[in-house]
Protein backbone atom coordinates (compact mmCIF):
# COMPACT_ATOMS: atom_id res chain seq x y z
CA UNK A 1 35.62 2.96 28.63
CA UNK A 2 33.72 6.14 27.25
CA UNK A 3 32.95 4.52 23.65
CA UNK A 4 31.24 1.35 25.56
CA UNK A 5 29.66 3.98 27.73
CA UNK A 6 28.55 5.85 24.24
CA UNK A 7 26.98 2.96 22.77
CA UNK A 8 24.81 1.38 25.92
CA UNK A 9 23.60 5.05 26.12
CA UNK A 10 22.79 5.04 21.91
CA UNK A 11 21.45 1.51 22.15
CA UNK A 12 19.08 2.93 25.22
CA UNK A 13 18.11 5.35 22.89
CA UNK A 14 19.97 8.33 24.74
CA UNK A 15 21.44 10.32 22.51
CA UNK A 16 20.83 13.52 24.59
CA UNK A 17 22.87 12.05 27.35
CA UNK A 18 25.74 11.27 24.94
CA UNK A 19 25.98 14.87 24.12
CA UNK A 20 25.18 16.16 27.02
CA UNK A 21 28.60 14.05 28.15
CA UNK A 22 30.83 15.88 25.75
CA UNK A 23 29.40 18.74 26.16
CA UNK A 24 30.45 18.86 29.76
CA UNK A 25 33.79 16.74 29.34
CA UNK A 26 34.39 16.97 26.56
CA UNK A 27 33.43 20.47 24.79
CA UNK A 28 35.71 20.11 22.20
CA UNK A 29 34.76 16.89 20.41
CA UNK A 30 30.76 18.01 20.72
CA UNK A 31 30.64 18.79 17.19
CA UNK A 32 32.79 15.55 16.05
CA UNK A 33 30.10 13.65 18.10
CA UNK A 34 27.08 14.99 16.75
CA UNK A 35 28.41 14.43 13.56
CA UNK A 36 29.10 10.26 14.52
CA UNK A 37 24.92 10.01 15.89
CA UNK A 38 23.64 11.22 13.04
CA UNK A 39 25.87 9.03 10.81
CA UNK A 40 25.12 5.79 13.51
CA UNK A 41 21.37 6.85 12.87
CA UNK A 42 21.84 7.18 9.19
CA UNK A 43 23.39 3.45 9.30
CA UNK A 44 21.07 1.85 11.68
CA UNK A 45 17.91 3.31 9.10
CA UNK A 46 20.03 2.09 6.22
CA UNK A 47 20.13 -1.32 7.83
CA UNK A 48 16.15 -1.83 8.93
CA UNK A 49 15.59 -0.88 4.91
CA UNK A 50 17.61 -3.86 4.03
CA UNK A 51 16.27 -6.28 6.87
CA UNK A 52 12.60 -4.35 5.91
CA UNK A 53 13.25 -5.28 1.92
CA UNK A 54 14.67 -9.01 2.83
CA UNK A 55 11.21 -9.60 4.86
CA UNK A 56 9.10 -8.22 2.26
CA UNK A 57 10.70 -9.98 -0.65
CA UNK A 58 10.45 -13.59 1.42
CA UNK A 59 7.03 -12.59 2.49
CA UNK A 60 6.03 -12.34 -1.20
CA UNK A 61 7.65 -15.47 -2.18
CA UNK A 62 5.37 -17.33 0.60
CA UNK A 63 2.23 -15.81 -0.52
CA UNK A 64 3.54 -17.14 -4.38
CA UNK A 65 4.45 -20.28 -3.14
CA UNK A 66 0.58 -20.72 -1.94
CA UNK A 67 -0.97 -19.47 -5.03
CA UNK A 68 -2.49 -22.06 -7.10
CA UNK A 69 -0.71 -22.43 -10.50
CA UNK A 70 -3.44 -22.25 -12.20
CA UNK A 71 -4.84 -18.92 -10.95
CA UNK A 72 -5.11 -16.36 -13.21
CA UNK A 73 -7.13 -12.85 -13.45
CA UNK A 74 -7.89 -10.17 -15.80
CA UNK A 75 -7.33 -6.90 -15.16
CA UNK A 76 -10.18 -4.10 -16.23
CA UNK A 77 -7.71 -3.00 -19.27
CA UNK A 78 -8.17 -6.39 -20.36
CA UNK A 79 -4.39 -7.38 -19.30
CA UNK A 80 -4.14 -11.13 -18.07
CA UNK A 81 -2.70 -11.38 -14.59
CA UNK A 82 -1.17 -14.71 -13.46
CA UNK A 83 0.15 -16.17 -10.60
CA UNK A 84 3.90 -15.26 -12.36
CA UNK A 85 3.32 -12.00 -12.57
CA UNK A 86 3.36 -11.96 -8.34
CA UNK A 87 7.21 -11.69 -8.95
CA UNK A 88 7.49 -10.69 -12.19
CA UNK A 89 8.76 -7.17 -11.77
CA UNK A 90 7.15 -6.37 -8.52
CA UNK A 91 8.35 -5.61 -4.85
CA UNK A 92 5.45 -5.71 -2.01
CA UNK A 93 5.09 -2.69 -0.11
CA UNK A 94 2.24 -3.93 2.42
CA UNK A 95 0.01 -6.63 2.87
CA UNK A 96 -2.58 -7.59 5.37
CA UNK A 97 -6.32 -9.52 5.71
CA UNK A 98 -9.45 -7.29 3.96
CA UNK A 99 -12.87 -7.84 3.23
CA UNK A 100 -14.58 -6.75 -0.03
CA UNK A 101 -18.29 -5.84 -0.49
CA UNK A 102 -20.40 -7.15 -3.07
CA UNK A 103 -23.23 -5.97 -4.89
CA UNK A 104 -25.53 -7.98 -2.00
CA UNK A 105 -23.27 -6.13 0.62
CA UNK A 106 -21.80 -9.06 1.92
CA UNK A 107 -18.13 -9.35 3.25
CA UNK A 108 -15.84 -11.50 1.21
CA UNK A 109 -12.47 -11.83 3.81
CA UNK A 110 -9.67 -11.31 1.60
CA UNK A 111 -5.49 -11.43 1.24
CA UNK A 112 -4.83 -7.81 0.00
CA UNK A 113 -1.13 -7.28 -1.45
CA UNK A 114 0.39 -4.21 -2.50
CA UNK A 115 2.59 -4.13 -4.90
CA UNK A 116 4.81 -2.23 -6.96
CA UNK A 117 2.04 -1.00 -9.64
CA UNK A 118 -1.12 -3.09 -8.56
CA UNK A 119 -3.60 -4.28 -5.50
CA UNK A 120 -4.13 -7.53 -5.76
CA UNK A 121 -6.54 -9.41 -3.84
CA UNK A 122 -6.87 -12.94 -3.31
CA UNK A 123 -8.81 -15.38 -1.48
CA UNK A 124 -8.32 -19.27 0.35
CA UNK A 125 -9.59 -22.04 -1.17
CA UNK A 126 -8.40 -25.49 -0.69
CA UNK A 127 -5.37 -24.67 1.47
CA UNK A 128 -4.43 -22.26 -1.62
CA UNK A 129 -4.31 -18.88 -2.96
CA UNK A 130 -6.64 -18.08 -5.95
CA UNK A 131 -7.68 -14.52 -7.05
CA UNK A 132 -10.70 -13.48 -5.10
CA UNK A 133 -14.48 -13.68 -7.18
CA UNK A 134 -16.03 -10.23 -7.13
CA UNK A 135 -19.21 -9.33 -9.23
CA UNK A 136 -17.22 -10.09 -12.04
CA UNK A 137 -14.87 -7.16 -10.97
CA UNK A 138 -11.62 -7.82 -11.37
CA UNK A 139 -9.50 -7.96 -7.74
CA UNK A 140 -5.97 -7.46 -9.85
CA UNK A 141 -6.53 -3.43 -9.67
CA UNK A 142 -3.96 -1.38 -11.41
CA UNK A 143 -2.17 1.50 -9.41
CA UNK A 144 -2.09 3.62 -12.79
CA UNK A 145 -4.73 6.78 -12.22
CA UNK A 146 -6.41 4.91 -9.30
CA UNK A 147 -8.57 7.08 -6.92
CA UNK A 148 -8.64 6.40 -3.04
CA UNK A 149 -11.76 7.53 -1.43
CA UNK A 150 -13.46 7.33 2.16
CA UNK A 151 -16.49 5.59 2.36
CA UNK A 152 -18.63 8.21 3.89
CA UNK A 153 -19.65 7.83 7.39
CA UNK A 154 -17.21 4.35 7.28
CA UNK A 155 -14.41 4.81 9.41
CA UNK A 156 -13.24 1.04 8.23
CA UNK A 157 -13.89 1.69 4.64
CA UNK A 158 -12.19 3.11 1.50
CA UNK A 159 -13.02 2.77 -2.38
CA UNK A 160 -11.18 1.96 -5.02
CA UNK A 161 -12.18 3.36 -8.09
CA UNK A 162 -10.45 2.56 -11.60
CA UNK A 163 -10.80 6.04 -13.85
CA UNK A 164 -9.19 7.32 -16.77
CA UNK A 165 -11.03 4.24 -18.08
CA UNK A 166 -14.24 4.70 -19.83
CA UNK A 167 -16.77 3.36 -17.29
CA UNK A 168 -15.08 3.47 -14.13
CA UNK A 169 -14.97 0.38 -11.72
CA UNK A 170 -15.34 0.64 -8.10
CA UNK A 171 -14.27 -1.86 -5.21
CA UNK A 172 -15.56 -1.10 -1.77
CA UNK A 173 -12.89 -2.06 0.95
CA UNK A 174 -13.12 -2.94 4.68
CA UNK A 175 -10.41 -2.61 7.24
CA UNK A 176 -10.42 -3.80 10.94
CA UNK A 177 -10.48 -0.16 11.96
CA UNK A 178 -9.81 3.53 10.88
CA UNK A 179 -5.95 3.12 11.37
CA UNK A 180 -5.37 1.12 9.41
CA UNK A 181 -7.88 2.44 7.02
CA UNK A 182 -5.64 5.13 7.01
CA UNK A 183 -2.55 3.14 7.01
CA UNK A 184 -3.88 1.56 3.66
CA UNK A 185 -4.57 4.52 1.83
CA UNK A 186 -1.48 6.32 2.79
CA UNK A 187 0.87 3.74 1.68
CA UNK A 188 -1.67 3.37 -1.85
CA UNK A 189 -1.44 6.78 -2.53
CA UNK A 190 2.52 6.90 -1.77
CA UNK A 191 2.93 3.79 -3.75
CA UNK A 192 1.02 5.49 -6.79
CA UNK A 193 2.85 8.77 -6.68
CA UNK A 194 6.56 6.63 -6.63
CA UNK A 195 4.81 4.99 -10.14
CA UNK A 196 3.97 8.11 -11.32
CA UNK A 197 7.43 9.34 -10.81
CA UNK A 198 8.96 6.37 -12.36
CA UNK A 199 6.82 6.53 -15.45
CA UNK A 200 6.12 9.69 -16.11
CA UNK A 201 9.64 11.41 -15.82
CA UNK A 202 10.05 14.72 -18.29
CA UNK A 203 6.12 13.38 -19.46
CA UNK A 204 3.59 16.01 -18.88
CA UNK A 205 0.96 15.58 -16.42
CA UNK A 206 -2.88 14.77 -17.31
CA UNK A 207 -4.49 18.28 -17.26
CA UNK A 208 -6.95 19.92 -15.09
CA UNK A 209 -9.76 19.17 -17.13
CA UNK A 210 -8.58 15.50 -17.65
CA UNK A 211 -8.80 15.22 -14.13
CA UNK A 212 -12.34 16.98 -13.69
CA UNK A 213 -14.19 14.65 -16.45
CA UNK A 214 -12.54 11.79 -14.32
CA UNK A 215 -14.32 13.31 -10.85
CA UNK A 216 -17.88 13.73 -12.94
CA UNK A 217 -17.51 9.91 -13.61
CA UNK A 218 -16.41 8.76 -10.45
CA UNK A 219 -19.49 10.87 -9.08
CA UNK A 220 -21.86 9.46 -11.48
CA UNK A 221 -20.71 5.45 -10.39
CA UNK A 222 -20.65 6.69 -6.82
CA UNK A 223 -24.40 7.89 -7.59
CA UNK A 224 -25.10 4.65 -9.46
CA UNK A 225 -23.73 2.40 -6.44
CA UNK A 226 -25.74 4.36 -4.17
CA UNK A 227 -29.33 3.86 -6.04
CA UNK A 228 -28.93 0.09 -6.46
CA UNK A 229 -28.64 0.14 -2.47
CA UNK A 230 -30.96 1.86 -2.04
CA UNK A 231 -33.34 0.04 -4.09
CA UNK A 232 -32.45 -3.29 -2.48
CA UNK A 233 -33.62 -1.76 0.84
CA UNK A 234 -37.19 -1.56 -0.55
């Protein structure tokens, strides 16, 4: 049967012998096959979103489930986030185990999510979810003119930094390696843009100089972090 023959060689993940098939028996229908791959590929995509989107949104609801009730975090605008607002509105887009630095430079191991407009990072205590202690930083980090930097000469490690704020914030993030370093910051950045797109539709975009007073700041804090190391190395 040529159509069971068509599929073991699609589900082998053959498509050049398929067409190469036609092509020799069956000339005619080459472009009428071509046409069905791409359509089977378009479906089979279609369906790993869905089954992709099902995992996520049960993924989240476990992490929610495990969240102590009582848990509750507010954000550097001064916006309350509780454990409600996990679902409220959101979709998770990746999640994975962290550490954060604190100002001792110790390693606080971490559940990082990331959401639909916010990082959110949480700790274990007592079998449960609470929102991770940092410095009296907040770890519910809004997406909303974030800036993703390299640590430098940290392949494992990334900042967060919280500007178009008056005095900027800045989380230092740890990875288990420069992938998915990488991995993180890609999918922060992508996630930031799709808000940006959502939100600011026909709205201008903040200005060149906007975004150069923003740089001199996050230099300044960088500068800032980097003297208080160095002065606990004396």
């Amino acid at each position: 049967n040529v159509w069971i023959r068509l599929c073991l060689e699609f589900i082998c993940g053959a498509p050049g012998n398929i067409l190469k098939y036609f092509m020799t028996e069956n000339e005619e229908d080459y472009a009428d096959v071509t046409q069905g791959l791409k359509l089977v590929k378009e479906g089979s995509a279609a369906v790993d979103n869905k089954v992709n989107e099902h995992e996520k949104k049960k993924r989240l609801k476990e992490v929610y489930s495990r969240t102590d009730s009582k848990s509750i975090m507010r954000m550097k605008s001064g916006q309350m986030f509780a454990r409600e607002d996990l679902l409220r509105g959101q979709k998770l887009i990746h999640d994975g185990p962290l550490q954060l630095k604190n100002s001792a430079g110790r390693l606080k191991d971490v559940q990082a999510l990331l959401l639909r407009d916010v990082i959110v990072f949480l700790q274990e205590k007592d079998q449960k979810y609470i929102f991770a202690s940092l410095d009296q930083r907040s770890t519910v980090i809004s997406l909303q003119k974030l800036i993703v930097r390299e640590v430098a000469n940290e392949e494992k490690g990334l900042f967060l930094i919280t500007a178009g704020i008056e005095k900027p914030e800045m989380v230092e993030v740890y990875t288990s390696s420069k992938e998915e370093r990488n991995t993180w910051m890609q999918l922060i950045q992508e996630a930031m843009q799709s808000m940006e797109g959502d939100d600011d539709e026909g709205v201008p975009s903040e200005n060149e100089e906007d975004r150069r007073l923003q740089e001199i700041k996050v230099k300044e804090l960088r500068g800032a972090e980097f003297q208080l190391s160095f002065s606990g190395l004396k």
